[in-house]
C-alpha atoms as a PDB file:
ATOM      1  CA  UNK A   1       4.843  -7.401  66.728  1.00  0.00           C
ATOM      2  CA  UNK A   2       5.567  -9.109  63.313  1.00  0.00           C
ATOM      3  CA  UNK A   3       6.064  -6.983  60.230  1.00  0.00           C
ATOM      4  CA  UNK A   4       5.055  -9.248  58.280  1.00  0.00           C
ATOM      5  CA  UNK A   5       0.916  -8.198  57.614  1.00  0.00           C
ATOM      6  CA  UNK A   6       3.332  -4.621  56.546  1.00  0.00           C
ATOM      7  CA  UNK A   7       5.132  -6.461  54.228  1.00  0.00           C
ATOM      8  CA  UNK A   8       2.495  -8.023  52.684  1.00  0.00           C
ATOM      9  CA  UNK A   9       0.595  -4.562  52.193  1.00  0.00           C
ATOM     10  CA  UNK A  10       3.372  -3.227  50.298  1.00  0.00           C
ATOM     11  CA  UNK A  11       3.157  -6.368  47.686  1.00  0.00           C
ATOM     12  CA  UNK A  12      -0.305  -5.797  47.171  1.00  0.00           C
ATOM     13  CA  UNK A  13       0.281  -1.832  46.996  1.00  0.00           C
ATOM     14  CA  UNK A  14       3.340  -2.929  44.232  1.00  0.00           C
ATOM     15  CA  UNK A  15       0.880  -5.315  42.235  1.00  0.00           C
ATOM     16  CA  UNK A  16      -1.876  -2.733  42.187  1.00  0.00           C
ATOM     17  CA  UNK A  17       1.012  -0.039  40.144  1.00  0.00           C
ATOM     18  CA  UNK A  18       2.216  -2.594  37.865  1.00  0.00           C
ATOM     19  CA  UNK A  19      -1.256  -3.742  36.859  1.00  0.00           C
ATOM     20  CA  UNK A  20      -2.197   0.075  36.519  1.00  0.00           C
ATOM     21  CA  UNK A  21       1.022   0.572  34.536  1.00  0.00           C
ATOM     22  CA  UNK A  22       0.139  -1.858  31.921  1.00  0.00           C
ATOM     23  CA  UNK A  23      -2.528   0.107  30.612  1.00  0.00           C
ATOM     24  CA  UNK A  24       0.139   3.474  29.590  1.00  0.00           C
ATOM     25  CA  UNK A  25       0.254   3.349  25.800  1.00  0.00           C
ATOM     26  CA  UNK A  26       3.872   4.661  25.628  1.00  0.00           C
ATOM     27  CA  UNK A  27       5.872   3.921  28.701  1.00  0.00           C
ATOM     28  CA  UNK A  28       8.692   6.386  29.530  1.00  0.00           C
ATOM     29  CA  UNK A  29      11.482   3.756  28.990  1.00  0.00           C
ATOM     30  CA  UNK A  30      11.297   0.040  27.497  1.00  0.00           C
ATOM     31  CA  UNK A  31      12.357  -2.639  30.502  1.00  0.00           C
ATOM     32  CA  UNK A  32      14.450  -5.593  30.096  1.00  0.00           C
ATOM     33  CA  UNK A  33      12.981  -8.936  30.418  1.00  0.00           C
ATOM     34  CA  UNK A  34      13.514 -10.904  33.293  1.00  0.00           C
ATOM     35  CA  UNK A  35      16.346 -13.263  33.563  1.00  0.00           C
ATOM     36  CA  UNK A  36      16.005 -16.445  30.874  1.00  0.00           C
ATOM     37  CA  UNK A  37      12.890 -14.933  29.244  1.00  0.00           C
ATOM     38  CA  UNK A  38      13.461 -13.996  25.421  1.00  0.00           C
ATOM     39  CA  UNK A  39      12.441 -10.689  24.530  1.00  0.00           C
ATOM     40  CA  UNK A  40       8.738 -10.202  23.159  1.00  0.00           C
ATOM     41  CA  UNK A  41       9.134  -9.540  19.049  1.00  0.00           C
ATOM     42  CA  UNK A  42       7.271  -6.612  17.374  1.00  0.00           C
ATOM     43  CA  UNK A  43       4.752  -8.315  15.244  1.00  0.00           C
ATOM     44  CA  UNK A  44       6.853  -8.136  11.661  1.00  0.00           C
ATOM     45  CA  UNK A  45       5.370  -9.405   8.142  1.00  0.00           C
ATOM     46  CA  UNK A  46       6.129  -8.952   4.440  1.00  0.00           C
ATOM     47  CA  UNK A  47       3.688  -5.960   2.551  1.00  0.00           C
ATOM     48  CA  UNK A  48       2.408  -6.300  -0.798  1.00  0.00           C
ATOM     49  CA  UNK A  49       4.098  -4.943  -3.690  1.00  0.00           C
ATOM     50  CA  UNK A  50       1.985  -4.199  -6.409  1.00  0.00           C
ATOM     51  CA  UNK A  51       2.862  -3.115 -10.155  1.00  0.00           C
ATOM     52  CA  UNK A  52       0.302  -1.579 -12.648  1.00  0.00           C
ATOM     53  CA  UNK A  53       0.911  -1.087 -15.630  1.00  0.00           C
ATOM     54  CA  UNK A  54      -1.361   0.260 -19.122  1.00  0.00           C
ATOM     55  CA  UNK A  55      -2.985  -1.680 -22.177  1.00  0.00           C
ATOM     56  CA  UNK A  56      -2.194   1.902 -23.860  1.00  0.00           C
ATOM     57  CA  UNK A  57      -1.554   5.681 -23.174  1.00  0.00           C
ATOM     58  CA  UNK A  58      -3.726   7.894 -21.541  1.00  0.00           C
ATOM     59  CA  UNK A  59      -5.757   5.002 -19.532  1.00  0.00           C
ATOM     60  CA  UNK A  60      -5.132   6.491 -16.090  1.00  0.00           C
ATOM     61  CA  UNK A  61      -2.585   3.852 -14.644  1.00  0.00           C
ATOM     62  CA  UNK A  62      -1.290   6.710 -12.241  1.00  0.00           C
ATOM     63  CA  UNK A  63      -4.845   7.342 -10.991  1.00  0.00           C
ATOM     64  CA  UNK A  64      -5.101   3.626 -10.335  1.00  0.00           C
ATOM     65  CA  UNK A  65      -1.683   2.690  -8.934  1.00  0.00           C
ATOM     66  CA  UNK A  66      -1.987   5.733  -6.354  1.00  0.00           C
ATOM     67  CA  UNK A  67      -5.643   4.466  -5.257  1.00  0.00           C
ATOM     68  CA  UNK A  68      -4.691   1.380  -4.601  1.00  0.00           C
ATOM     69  CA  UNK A  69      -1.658   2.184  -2.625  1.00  0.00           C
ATOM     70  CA  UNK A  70      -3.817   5.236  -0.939  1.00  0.00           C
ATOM     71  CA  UNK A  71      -6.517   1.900  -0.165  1.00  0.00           C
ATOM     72  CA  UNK A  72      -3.188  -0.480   0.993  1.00  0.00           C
ATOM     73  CA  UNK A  73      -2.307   2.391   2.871  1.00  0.00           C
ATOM     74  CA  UNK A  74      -4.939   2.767   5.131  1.00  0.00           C
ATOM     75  CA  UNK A  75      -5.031  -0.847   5.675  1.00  0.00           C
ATOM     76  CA  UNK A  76      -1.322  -1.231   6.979  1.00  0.00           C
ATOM     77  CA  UNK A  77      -0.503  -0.884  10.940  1.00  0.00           C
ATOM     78  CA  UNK A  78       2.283   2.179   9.164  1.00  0.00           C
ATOM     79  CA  UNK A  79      -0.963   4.137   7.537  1.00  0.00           C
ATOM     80  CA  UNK A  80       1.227   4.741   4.747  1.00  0.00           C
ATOM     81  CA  UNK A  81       2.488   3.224   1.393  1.00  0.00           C
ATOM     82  CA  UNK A  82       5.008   4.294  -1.878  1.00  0.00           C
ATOM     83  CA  UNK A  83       4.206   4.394  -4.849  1.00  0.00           C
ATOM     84  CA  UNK A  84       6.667   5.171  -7.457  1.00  0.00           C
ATOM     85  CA  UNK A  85       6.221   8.561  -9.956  1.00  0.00           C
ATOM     86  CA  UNK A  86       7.421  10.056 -12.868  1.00  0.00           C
ATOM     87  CA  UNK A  87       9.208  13.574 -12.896  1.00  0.00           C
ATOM     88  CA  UNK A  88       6.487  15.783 -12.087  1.00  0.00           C
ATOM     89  CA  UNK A  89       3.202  13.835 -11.638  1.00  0.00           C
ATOM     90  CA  UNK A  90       0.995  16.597 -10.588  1.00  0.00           C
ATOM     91  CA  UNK A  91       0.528  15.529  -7.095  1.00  0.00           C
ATOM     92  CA  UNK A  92      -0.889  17.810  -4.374  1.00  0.00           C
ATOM     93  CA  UNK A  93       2.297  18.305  -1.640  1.00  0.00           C
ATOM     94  CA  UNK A  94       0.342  17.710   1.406  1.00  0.00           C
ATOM     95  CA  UNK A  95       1.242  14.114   3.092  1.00  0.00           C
ATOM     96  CA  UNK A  96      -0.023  12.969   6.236  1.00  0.00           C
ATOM     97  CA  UNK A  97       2.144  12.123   9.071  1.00  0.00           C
ATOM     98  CA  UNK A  98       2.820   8.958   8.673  1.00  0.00           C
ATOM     99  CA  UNK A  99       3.625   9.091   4.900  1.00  0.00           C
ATOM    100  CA  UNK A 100       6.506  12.022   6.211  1.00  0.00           C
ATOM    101  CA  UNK A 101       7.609   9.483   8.193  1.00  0.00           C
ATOM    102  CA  UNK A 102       7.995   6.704   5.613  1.00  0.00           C
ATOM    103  CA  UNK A 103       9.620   9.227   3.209  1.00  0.00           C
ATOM    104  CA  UNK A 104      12.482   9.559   5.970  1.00  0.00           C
ATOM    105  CA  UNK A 105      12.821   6.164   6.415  1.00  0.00           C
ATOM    106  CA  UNK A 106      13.551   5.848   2.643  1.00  0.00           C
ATOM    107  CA  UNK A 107      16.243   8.559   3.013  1.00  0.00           C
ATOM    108  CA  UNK A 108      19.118   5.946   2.217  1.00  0.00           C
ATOM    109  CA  UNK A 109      17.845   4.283  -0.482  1.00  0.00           C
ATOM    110  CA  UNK A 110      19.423   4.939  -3.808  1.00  0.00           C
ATOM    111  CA  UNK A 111      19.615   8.828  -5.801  1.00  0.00           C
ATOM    112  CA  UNK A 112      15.820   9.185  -5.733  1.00  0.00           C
ATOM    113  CA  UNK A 113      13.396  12.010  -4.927  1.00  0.00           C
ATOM    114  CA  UNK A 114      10.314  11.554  -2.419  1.00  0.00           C
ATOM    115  CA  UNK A 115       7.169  13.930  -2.150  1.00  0.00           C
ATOM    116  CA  UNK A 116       4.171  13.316   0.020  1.00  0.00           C
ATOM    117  CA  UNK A 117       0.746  13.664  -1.010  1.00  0.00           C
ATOM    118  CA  UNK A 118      -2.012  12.325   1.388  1.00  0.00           C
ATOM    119  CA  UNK A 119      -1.247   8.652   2.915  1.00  0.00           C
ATOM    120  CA  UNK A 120       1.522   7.973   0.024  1.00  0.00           C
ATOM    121  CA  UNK A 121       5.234   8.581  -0.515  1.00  0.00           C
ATOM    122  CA  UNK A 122       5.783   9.434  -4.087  1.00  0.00           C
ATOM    123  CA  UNK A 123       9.147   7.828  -4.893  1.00  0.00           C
ATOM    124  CA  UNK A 124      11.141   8.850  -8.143  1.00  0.00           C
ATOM    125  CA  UNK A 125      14.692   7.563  -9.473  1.00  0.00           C
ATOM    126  CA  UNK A 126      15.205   4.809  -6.998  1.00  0.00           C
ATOM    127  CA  UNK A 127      16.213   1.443  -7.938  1.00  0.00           C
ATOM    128  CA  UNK A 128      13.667  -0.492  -8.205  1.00  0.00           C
ATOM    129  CA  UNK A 129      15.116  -3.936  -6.946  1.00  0.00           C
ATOM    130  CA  UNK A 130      16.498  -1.929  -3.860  1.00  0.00           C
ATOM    131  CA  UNK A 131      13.218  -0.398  -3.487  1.00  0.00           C
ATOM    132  CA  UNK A 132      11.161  -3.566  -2.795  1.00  0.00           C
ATOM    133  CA  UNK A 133      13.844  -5.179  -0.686  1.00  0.00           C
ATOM    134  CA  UNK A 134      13.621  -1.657   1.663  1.00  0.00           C
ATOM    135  CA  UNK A 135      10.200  -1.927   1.525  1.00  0.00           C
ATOM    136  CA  UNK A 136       9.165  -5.249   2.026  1.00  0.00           C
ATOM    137  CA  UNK A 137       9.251  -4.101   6.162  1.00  0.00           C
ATOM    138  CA  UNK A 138       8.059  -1.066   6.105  1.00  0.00           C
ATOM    139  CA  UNK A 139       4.610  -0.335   4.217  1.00  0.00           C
ATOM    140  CA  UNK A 140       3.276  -1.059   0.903  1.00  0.00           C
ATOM    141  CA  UNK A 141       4.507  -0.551  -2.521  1.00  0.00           C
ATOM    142  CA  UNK A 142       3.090  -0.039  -5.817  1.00  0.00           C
ATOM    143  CA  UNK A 143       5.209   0.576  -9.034  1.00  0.00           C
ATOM    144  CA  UNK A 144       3.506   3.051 -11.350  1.00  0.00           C
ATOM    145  CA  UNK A 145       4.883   1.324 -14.773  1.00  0.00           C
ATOM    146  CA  UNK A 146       4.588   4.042 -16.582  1.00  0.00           C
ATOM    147  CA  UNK A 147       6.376   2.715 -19.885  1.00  0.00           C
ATOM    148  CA  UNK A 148       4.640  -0.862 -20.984  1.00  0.00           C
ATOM    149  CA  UNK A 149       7.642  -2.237 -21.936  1.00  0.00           C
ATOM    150  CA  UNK A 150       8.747  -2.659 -18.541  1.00  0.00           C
ATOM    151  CA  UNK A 151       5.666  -3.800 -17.654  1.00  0.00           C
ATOM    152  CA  UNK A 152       7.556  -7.923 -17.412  1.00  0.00           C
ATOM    153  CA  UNK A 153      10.646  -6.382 -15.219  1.00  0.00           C
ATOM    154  CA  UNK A 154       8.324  -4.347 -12.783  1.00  0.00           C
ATOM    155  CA  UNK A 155       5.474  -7.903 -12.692  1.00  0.00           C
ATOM    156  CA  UNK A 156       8.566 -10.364 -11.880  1.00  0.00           C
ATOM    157  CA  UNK A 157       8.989  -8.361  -8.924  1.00  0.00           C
ATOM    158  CA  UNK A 158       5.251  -7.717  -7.987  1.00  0.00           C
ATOM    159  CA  UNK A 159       2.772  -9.954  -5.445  1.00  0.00           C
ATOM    160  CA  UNK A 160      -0.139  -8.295  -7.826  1.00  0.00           C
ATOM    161  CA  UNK A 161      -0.403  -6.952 -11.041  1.00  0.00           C
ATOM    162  CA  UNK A 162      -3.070  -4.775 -12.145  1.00  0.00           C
ATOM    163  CA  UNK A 163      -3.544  -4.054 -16.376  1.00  0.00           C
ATOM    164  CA  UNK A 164      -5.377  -0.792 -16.698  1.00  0.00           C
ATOM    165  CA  UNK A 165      -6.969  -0.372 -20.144  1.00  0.00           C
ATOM    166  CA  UNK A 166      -9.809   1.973 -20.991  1.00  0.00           C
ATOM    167  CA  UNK A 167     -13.645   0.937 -22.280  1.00  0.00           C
ATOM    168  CA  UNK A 168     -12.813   1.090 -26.079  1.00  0.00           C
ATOM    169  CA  UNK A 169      -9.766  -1.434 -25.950  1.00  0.00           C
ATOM    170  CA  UNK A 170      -9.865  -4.875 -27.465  1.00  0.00           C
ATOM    171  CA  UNK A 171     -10.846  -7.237 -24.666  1.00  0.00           C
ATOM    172  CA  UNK A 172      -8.794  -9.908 -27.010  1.00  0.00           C
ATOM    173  CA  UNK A 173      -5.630  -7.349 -26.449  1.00  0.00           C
ATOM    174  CA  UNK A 174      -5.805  -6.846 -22.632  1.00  0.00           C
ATOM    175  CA  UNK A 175      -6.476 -10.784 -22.350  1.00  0.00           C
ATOM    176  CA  UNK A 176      -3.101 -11.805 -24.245  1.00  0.00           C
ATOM    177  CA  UNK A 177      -1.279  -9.120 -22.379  1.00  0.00           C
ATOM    178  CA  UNK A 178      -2.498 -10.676 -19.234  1.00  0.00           C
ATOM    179  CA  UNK A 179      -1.059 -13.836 -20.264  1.00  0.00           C
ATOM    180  CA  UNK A 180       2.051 -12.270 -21.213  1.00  0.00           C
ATOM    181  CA  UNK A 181       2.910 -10.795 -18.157  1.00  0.00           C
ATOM    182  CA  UNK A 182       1.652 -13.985 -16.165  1.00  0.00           C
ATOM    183  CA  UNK A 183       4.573 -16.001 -17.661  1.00  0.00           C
ATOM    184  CA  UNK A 184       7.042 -13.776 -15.495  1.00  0.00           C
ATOM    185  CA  UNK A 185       4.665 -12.532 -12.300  1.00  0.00           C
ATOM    186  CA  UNK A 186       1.154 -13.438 -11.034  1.00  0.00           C
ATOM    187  CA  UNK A 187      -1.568 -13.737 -13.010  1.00  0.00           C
ATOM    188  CA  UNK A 188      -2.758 -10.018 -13.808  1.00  0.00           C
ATOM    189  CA  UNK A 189      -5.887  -8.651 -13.048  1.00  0.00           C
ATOM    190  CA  UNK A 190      -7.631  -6.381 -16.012  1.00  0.00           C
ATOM    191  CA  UNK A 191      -9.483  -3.222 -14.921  1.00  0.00           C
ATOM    192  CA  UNK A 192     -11.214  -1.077 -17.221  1.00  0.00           C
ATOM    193  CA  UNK A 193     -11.083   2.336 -16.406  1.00  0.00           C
ATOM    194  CA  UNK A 194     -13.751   5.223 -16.503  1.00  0.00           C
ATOM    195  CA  UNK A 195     -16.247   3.030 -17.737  1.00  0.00           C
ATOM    196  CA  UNK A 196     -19.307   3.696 -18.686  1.00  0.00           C
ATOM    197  CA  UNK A 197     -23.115   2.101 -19.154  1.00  0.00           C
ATOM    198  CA  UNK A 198     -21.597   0.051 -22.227  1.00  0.00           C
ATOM    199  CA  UNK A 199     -20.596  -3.562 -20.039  1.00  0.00           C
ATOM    200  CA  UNK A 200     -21.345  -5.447 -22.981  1.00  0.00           C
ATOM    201  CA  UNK A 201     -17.898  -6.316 -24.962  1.00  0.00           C
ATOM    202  CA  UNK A 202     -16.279  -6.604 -21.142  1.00  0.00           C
ATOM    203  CA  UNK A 203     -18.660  -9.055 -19.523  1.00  0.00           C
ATOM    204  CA  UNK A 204     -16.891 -12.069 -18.278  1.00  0.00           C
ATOM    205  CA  UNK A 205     -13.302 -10.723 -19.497  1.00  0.00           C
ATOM    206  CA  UNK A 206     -12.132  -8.342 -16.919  1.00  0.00           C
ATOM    207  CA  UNK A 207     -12.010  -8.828 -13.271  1.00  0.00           C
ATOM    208  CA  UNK A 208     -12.601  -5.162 -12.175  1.00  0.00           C
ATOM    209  CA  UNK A 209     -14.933  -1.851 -14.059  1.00  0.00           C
ATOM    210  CA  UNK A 210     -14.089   1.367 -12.547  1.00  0.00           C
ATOM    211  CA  UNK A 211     -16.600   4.086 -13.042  1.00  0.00           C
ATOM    212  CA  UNK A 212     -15.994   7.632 -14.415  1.00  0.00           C
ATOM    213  CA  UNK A 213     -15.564   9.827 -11.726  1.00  0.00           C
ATOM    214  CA  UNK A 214     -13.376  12.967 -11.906  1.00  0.00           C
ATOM    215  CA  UNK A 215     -14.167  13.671  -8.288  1.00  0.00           C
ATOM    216  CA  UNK A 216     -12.871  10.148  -7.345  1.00  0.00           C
ATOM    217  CA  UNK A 217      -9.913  10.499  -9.778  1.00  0.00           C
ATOM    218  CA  UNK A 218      -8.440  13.815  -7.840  1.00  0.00           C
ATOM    219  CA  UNK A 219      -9.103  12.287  -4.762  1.00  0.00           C
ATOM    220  CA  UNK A 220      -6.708   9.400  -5.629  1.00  0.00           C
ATOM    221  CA  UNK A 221      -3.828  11.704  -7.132  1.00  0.00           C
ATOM    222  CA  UNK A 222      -3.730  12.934  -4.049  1.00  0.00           C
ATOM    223  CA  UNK A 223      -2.814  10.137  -2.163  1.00  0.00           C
ATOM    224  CA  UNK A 224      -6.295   9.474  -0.276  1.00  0.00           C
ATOM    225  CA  UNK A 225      -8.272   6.892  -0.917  1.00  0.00           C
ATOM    226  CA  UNK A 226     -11.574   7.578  -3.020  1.00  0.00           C
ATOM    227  CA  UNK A 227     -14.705   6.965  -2.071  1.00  0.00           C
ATOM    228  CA  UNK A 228     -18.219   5.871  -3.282  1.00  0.00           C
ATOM    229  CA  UNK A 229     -18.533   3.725  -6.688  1.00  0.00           C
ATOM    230  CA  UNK A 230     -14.859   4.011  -7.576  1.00  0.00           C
ATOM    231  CA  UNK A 231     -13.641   3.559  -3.866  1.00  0.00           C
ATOM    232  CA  UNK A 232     -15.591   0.688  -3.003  1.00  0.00           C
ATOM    233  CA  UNK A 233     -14.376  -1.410  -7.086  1.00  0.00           C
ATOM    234  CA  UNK A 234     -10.654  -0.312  -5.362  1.00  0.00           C
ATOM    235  CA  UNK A 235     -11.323  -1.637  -2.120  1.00  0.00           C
ATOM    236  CA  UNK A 236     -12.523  -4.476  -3.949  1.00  0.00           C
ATOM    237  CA  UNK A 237      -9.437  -5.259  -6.032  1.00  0.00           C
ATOM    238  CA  UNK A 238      -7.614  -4.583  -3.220  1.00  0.00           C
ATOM    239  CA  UNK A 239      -8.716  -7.576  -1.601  1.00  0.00           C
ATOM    240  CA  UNK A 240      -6.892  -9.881  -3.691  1.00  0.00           C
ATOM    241  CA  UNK A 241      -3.804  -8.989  -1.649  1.00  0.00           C
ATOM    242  CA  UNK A 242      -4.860  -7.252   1.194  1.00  0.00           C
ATOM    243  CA  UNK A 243      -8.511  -8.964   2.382  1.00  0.00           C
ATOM    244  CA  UNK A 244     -10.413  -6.367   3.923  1.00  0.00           C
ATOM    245  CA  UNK A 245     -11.639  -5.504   7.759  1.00  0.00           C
END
C-alpha cells in the first residue's frame, strides 16, 4: 500500500501547529528566517522631545513638563517617558514598570541620577545633547528648563516647546518670548497656568488655559497623567506632537 495518504496527514497535522503557534505572544526562542528572506524589522521611529520652559518663577513649569511627558508616556508603545529634574523635585518614588525599565536603559548615559515616579524617569545631571541622542529610540523626552536663560539651548534641541506663564503675566511678554525662542526651535506654544474665570486679557493670545486644580497638579508630579479639566487641556496640547487615539 502507498504511504503516501500518511504522508500527507502528517503535513496537514504540521500546518495545523504552526498556524496554532502563531497566535503565542512570546515564543520560547526567536527562529531564523528562511534562506534569502531578510529578517522582519521591529517597527522603530524617532519620539518627541519636548522642552518647557517659564515666562517667570513660580508658574509651575515642573507640573507641566511632567504632565505632558506622564500624557506622551502613555501614548508610546514603551509606556514610559524622561523628563529631566532638578536636585530634589519632590517627586513621589513609586515608578511603574516600564519607567524602571527605561531608567536602566539610561544606565550609561553620562554622571546623572534617575528616580521613578509613576510612568516617568526623572533624569538629573545628564548631558543634555547625549540625552536626546539616547533617547530619540527609546521613549519620550521632556526637558524641565528650569532656569529661563537656557530656555534657547534646551528649544534648539526640542520638536515642541511649551512657555508656561501664569494668569497675571503680560500677554505682550509671553508673546515676544515666544518669538524669541522661535528664532532657534519651533514656534512655542503659550499656556497659562492655574487659570481662572478671568479669560479676558488672554483671549486670542495663548494657545492653551490650564485650570487650577491642586488635585490635578499632584497627580502630575507624580508622574501620572491628570485627569478631568486639566488632563483633557494636556491631552490637548499634546496633540501637537503626539495626535491622539
Amino acid at each position: 500500500m502507498s504511504a503516501r495518504p500518511a504522508s500527507r496527514g502528517r503535513g496537514l497535522a504540521a500546518a495545523a501547529l504552526t498556524s496554532v503557534a502563531g497566535w503565542l505572544v512570546e515564543p520560547a526562542e526567536a527562529q531564523a528566517p528562511p534562506s534569502g528572506q531578510p529578517a522582519e524589522q521591529p517597527l522603530v521611529y524617532e519620539r518627541p522631545v519636548i522642552a518647557v520652559t517659564g515666562l517667570h518663577r513660580r508658574c509651575g513649569v515642573t507640573t507641566v513638563a511632567r504632565a505632558v511627558g506622564a500624557e506622551l508616556a502613555a501614548r508610546d508603545p514603551s509606556g514610559s517617558g524622561a523628563v529631566t529634574s532638578q536636585a530634589g523635585g519632590g517627586a513621589v518614588a513609586l515608578g511603574f514598570p516600564a519607567a524602571s525599565r527605561l531608567a536602566r536603559a539610561l544606565g550609561p548615559v553620562g554622571a546623572h541620577r534617575t528616580r521613578t515616579a509613576g510612568r516617568l524617569c526623572l533624569v538629573n545631571g545628564a548631558d543634555r545633547v547625549e540625552l536626546c541622542a539616547t533617547l530619540r529610540f527609546l521613549a519620550p523626552l521632556v526637558i524641565d528648563v528650569g532656569d529661563p536663560t537656557e530656555a534657547g539651548a534646551a528649544a534648539a534641541l526640542a520638536d515642541g516647546v511649551v512657555v508656561v506663564c501664569g494668569p497675571t503675566a503680560e500677554p505682550a511678554l509671553a508673546a515676544v518670548v515666544a518669538e524669541s525662542l522661535e528664532q532657534v526651535g519651533p514656534p512655542p506654544a503659550i499656556v497659562v497656568n492655574r487659570m481662572g474665570p478671568d479669560l479676558e486679557r488672554w483671549e486670542g493670545r495663548c494657545h492653551v488655559c490650564l485650570p487650577d486644580s491642586r488635585m490635578g497638579a499632584h497627580v502630575a508630579q507624580s508622574g501620572r497623567e491628570p485627569r478631568g479639566v486639566l488632563g483633557d487641556s494636556i491631552a490637548g496640547l499634546v496633540d501637537r506632537w503626539s495626535p491622539g487615539e
